[in-house]
N, C-alpha and C. Protein backbone atom coordinates (compact mmCIF):
# COMPACT_ATOMS: atom_id res chain seq x y z
N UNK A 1 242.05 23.54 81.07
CA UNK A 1 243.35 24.15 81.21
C UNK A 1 243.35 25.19 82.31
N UNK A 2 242.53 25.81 82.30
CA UNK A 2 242.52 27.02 83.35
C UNK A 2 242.16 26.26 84.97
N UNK A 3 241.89 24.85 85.02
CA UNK A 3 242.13 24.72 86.57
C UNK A 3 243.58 24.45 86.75
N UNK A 4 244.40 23.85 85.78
CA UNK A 4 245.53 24.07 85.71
C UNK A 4 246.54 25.14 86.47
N UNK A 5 245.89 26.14 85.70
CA UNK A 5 246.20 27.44 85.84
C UNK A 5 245.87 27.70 87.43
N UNK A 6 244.58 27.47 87.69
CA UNK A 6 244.74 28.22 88.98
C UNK A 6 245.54 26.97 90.21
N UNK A 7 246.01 25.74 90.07
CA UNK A 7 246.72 25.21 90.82
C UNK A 7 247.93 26.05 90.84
N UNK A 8 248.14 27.11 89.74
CA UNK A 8 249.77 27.53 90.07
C UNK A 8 249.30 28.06 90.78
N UNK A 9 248.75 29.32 91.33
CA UNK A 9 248.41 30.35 92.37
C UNK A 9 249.07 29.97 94.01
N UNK A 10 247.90 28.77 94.07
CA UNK A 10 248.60 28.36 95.60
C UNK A 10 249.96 27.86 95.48
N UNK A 11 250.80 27.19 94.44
CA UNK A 11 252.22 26.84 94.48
C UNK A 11 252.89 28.01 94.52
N UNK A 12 252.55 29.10 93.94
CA UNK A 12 253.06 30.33 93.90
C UNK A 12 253.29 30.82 95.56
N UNK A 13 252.25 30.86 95.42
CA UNK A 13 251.93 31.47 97.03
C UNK A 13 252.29 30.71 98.50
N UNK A 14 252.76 29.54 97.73
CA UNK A 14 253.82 28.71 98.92
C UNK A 14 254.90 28.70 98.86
N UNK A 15 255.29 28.66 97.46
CA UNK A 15 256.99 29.31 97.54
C UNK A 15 257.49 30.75 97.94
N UNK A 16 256.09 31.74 98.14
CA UNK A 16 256.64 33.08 98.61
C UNK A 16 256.24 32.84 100.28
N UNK A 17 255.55 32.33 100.37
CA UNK A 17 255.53 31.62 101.90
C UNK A 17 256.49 31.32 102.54
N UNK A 18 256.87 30.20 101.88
CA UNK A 18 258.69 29.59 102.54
C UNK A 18 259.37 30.18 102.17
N UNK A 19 259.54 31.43 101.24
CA UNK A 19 261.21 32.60 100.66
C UNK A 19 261.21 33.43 102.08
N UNK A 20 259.59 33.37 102.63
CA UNK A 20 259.48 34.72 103.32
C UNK A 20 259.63 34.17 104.96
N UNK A 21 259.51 32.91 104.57
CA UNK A 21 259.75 32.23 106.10
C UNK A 21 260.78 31.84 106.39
N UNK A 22 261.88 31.39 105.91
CA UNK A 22 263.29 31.25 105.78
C UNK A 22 264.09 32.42 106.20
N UNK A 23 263.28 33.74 105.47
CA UNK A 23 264.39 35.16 106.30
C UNK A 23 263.99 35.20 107.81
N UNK A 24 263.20 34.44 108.14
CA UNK A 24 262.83 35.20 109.25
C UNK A 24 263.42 33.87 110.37
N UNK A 25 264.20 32.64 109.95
CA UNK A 25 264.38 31.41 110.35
C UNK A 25 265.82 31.86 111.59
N UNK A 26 265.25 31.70 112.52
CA UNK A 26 266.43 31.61 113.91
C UNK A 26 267.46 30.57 114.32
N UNK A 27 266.60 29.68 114.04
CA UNK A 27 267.41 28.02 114.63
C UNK A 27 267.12 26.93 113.47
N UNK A 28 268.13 26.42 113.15
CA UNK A 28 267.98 24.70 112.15
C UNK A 28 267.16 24.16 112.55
N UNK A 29 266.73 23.65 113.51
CA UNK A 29 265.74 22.49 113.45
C UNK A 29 263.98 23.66 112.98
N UNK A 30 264.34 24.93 113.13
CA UNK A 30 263.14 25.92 112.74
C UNK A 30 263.23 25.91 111.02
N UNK A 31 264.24 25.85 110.98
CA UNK A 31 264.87 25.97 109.18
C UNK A 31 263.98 24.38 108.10
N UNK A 32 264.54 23.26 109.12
CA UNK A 32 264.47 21.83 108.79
C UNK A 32 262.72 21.98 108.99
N UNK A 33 262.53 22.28 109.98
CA UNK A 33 261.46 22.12 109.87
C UNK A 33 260.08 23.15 109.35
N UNK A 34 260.00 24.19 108.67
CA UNK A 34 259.83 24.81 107.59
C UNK A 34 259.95 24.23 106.28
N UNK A 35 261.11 23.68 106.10
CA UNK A 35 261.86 22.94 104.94
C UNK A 35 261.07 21.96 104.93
N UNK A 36 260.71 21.26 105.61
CA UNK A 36 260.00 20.07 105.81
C UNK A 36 258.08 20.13 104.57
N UNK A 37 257.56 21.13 105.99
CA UNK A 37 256.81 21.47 105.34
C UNK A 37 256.36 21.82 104.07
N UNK A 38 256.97 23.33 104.10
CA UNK A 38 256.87 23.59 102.42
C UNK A 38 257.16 22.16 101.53
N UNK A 39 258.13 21.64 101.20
CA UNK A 39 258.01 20.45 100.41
C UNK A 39 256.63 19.85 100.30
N UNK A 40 256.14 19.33 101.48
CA UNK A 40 254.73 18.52 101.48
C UNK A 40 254.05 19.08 101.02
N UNK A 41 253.93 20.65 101.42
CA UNK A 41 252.93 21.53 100.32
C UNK A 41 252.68 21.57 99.19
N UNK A 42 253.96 21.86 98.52
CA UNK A 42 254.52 22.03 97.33
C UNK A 42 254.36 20.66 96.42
N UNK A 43 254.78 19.99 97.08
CA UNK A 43 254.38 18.39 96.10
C UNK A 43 252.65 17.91 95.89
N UNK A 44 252.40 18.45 97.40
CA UNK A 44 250.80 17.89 97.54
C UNK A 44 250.19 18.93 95.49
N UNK A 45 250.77 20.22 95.64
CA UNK A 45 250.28 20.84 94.51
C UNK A 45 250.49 20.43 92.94
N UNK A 46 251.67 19.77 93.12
CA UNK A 46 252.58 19.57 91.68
C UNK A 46 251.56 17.97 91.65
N UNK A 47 251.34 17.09 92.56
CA UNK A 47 250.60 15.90 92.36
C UNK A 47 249.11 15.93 91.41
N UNK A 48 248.48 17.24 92.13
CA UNK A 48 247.26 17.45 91.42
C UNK A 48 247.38 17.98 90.35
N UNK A 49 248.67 19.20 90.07
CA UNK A 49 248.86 19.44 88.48
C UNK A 49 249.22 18.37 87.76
N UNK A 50 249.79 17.01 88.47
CA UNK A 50 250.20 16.10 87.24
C UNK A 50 248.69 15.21 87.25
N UNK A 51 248.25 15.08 88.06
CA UNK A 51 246.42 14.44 87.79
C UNK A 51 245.60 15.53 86.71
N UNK A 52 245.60 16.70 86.74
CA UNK A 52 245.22 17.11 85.93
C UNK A 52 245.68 17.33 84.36
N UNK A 53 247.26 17.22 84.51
CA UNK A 53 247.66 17.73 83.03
C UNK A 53 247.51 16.01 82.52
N UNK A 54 247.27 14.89 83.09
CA UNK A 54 247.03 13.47 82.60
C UNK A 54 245.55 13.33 82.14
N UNK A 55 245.05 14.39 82.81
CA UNK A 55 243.42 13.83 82.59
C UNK A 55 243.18 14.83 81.35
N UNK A 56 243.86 15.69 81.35
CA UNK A 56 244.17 17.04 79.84
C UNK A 56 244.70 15.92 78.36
N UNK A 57 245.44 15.64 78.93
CA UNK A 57 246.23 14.45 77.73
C UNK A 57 245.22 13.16 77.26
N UNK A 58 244.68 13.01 78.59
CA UNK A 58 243.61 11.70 78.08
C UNK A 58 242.75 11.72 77.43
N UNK A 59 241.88 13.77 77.50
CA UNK A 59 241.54 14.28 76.73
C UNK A 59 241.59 14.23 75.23
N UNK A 60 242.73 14.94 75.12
CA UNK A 60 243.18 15.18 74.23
C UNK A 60 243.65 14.03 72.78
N UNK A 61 243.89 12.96 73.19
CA UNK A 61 243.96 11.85 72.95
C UNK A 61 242.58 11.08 72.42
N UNK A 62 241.26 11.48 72.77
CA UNK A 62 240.17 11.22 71.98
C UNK A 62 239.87 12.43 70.82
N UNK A 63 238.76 11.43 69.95
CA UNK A 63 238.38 12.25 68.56
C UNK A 63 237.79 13.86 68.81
N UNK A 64 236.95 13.80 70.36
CA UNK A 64 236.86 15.19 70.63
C UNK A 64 237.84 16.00 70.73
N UNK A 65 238.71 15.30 71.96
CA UNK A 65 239.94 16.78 72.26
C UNK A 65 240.40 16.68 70.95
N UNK A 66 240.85 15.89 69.68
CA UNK A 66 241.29 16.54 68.92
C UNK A 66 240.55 17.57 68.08
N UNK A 67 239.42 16.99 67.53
CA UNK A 67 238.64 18.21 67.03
C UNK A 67 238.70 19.55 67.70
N UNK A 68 238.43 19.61 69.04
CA UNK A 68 238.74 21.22 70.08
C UNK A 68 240.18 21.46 69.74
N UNK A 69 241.33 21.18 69.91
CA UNK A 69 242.25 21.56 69.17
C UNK A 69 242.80 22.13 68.25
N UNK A 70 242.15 21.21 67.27
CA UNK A 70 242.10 21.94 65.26
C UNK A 70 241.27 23.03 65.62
N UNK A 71 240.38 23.16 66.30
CA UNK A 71 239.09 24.26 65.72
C UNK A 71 239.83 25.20 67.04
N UNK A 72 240.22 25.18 68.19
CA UNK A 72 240.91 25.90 68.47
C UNK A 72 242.03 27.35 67.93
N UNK A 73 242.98 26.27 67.63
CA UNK A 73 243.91 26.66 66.69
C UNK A 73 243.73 27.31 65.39
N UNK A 74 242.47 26.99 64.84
CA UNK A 74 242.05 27.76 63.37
C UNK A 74 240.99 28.79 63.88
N UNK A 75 239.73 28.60 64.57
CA UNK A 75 238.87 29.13 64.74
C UNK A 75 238.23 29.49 66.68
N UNK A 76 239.02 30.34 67.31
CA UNK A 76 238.82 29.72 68.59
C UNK A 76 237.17 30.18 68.84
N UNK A 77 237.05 31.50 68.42
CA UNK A 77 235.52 32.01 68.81
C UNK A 77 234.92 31.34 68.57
N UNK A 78 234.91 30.18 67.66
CA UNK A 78 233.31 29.29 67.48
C UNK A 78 233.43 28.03 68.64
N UNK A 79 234.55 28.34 69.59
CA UNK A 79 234.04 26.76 70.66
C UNK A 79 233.73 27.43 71.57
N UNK A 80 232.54 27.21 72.17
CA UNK A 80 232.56 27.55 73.42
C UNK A 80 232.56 26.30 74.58
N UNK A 81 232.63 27.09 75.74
CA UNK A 81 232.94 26.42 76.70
C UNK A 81 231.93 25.96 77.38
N UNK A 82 232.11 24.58 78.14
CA UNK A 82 230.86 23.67 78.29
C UNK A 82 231.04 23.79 80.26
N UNK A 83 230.55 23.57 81.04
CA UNK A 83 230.11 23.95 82.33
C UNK A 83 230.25 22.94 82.95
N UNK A 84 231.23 22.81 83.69
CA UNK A 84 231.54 21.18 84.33
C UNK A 84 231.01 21.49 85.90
N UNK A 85 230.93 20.13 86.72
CA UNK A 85 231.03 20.23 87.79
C UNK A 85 231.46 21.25 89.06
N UNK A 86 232.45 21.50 88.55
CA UNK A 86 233.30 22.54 88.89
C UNK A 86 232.77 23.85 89.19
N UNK A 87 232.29 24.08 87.91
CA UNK A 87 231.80 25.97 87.34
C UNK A 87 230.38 25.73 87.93
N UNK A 88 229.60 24.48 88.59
CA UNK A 88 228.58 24.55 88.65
C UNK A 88 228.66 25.02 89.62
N UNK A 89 230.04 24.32 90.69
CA UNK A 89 229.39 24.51 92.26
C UNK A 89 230.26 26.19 92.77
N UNK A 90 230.88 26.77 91.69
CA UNK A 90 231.32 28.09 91.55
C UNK A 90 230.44 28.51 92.03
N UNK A 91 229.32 28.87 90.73
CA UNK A 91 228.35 30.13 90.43
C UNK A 91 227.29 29.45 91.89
N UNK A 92 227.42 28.08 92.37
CA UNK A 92 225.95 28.13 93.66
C UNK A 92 226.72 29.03 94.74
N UNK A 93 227.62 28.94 94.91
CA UNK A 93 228.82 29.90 95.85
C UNK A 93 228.58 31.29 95.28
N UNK A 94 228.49 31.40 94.74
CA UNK A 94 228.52 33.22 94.56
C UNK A 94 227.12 34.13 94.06
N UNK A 95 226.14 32.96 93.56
CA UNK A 95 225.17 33.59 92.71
C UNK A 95 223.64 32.82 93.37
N UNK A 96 222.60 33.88 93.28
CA UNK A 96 221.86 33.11 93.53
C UNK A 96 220.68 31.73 92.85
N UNK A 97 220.60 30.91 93.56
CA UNK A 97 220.44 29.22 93.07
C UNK A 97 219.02 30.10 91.86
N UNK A 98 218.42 30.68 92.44
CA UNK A 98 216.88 30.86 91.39
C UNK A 98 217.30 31.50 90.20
N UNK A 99 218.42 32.31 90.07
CA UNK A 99 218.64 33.11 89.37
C UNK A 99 219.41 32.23 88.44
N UNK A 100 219.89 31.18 88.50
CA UNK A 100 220.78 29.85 87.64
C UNK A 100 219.28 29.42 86.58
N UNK A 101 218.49 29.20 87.18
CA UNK A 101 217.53 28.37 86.51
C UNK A 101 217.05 29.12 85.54
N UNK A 102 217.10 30.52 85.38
CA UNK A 102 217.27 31.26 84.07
C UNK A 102 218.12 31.96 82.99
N UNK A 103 219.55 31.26 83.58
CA UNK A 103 220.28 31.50 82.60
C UNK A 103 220.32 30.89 81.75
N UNK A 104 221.62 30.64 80.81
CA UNK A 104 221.38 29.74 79.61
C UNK A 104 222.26 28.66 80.21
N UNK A 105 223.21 29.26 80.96
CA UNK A 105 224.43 28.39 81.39
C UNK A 105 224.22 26.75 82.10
N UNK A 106 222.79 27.15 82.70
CA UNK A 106 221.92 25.95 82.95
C UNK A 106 221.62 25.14 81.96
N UNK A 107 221.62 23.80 83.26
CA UNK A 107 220.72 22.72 81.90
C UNK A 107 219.07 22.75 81.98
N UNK A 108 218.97 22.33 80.84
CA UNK A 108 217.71 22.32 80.59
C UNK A 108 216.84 21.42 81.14
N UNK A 109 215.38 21.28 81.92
CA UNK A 109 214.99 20.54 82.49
C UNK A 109 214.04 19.74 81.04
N UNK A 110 214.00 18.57 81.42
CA UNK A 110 214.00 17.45 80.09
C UNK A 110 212.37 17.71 80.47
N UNK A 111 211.48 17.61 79.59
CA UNK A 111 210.02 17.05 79.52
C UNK A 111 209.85 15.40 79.30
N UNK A 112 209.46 14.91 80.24
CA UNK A 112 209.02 13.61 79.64
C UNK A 112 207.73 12.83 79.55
């Protein structure tokens, strides 16, 4: 849900883009074509919120997302949150790689 969330940010921040580019618009075809833009922006964003709120639903729609749901809704402190792809390539961006291999947030290297 929360990448969700942060797709609004940049839609946000393109509609104050084009509010703020429009006052400053001299000539129609400057207008039209502003107008132009922003749209493509704006949709390119709403496309990936609807890929994501589908892949949320598809979720949700198996025996897991429902269980996270119920136990949500009754008990949220006992789910925690699991570390996707995503959050992995976060923390290599901001944190250092040696310092991962001793958290918990890491996976565990398998013995075989």
């Amino acid at each position: 849900m929360e990448k969700i969330v942060w797709c609004l940010l940049p839609y946000c921040g393109f509609e104050a883009l084009h509010t703020f580019a429009f006052t400053r618009v001299t000539t129609v075809d400057l207008h039209d074509n502003i107008g132009d833009i922003g749209r493509y922006l704006s949709m390119s964003i709403m496309w990936i919120m609807l890929l994501l709120f589908s892949l949320r639903l598809r979720f949700l729609q198996t025996v897991e997302g429902d269980y996270y749901e119920r136990r949500l809704s009754s008990d949220a402190s006992r789910i925690t949150r699991w570390r996707d792809a995503f959050d992995s390539w976060i923390l290599q961006q901001f944190m250092n790689p040696g310092e991962l291999d001793r958290r918990f947030l890491s996976q565990r290297k398998t013995q075989e």
